[in-house]
Protein backbone atom coordinates (compact mmCIF):
# COMPACT_ATOMS: atom_id res chain seq x y z
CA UNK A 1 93.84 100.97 91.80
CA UNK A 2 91.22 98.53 92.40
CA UNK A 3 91.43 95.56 94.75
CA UNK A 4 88.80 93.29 94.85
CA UNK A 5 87.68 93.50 98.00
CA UNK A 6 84.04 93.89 96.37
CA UNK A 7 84.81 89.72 95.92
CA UNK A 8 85.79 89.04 99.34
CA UNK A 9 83.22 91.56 102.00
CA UNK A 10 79.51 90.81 101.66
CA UNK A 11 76.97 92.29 103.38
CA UNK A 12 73.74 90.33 103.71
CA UNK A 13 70.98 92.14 106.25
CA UNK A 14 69.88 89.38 108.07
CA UNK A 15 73.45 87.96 108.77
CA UNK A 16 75.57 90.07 111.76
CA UNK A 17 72.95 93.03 111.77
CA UNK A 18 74.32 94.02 107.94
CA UNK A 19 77.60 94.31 109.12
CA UNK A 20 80.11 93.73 106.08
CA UNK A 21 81.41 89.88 106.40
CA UNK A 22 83.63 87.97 104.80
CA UNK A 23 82.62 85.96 102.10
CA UNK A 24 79.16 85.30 103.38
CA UNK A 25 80.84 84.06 106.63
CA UNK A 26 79.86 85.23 109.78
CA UNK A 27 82.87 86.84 110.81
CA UNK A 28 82.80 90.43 110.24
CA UNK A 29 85.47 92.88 108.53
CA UNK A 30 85.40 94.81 112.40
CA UNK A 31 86.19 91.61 113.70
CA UNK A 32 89.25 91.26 111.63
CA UNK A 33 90.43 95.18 112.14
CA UNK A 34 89.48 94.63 115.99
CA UNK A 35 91.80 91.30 115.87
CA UNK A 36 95.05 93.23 114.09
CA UNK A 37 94.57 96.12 116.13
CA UNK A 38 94.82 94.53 119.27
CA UNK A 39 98.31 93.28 118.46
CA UNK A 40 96.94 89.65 116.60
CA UNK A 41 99.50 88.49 113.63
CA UNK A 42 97.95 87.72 110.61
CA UNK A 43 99.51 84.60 110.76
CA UNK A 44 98.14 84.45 114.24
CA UNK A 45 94.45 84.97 113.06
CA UNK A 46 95.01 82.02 110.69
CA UNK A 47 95.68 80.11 112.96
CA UNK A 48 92.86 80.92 115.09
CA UNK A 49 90.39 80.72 112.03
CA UNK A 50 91.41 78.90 109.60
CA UNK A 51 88.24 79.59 107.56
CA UNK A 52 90.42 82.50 106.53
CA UNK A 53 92.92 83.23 104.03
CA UNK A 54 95.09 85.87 103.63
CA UNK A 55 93.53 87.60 100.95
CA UNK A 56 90.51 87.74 103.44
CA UNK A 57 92.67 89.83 105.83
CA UNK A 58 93.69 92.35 103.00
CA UNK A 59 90.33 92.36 101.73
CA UNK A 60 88.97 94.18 104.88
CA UNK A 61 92.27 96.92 105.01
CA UNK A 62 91.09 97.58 101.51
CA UNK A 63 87.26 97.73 102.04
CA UNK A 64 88.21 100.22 105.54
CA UNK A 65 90.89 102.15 103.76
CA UNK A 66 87.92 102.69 100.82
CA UNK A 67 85.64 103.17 103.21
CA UNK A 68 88.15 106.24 104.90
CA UNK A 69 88.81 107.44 101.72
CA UNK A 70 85.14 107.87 100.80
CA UNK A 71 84.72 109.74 104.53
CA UNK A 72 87.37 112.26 103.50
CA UNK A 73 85.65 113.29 99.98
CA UNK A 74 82.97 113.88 101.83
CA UNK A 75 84.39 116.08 104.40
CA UNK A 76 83.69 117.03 108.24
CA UNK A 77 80.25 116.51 109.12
């Protein structure tokens, strides 16, 4: 399944310490996990940034359940 997250997360190393960002934007994908797990909506984070779009939001679950996935193949450290 593929979902086209590689579109959405960039990661440019002068911008957020290299952190992977949305769409060149200076809000990071931790920013957005950090913002859902502490209870935010994603109707809620709209709202609050309206630079984003939904597809935005899904693009970082995808890009942190690939990057999970790609910790598991690789196994305990």
């Amino acid at each position: 399944m593929t979902s086209g997250y590689q579109e959405r997360i960039t990661i440019e190393p002068g911008k957020r310490g290299g952190r992977p960002c949305i769409r060149g934007m200076r809000i990071t994908v931790y920013d957005v996990l950090d913002w859902l797990a502490a209870g935010m909506s994603e109707a809620e984070i709209l709202s609050e940034y309206p630079e984003l779009v939904a597809e935005d939001i899904r693009a970082c679950l995808a890009f942190a359940a690939d990057r999970e996935h790609q910790i598991s193949i690789l196994g305990p450290a």
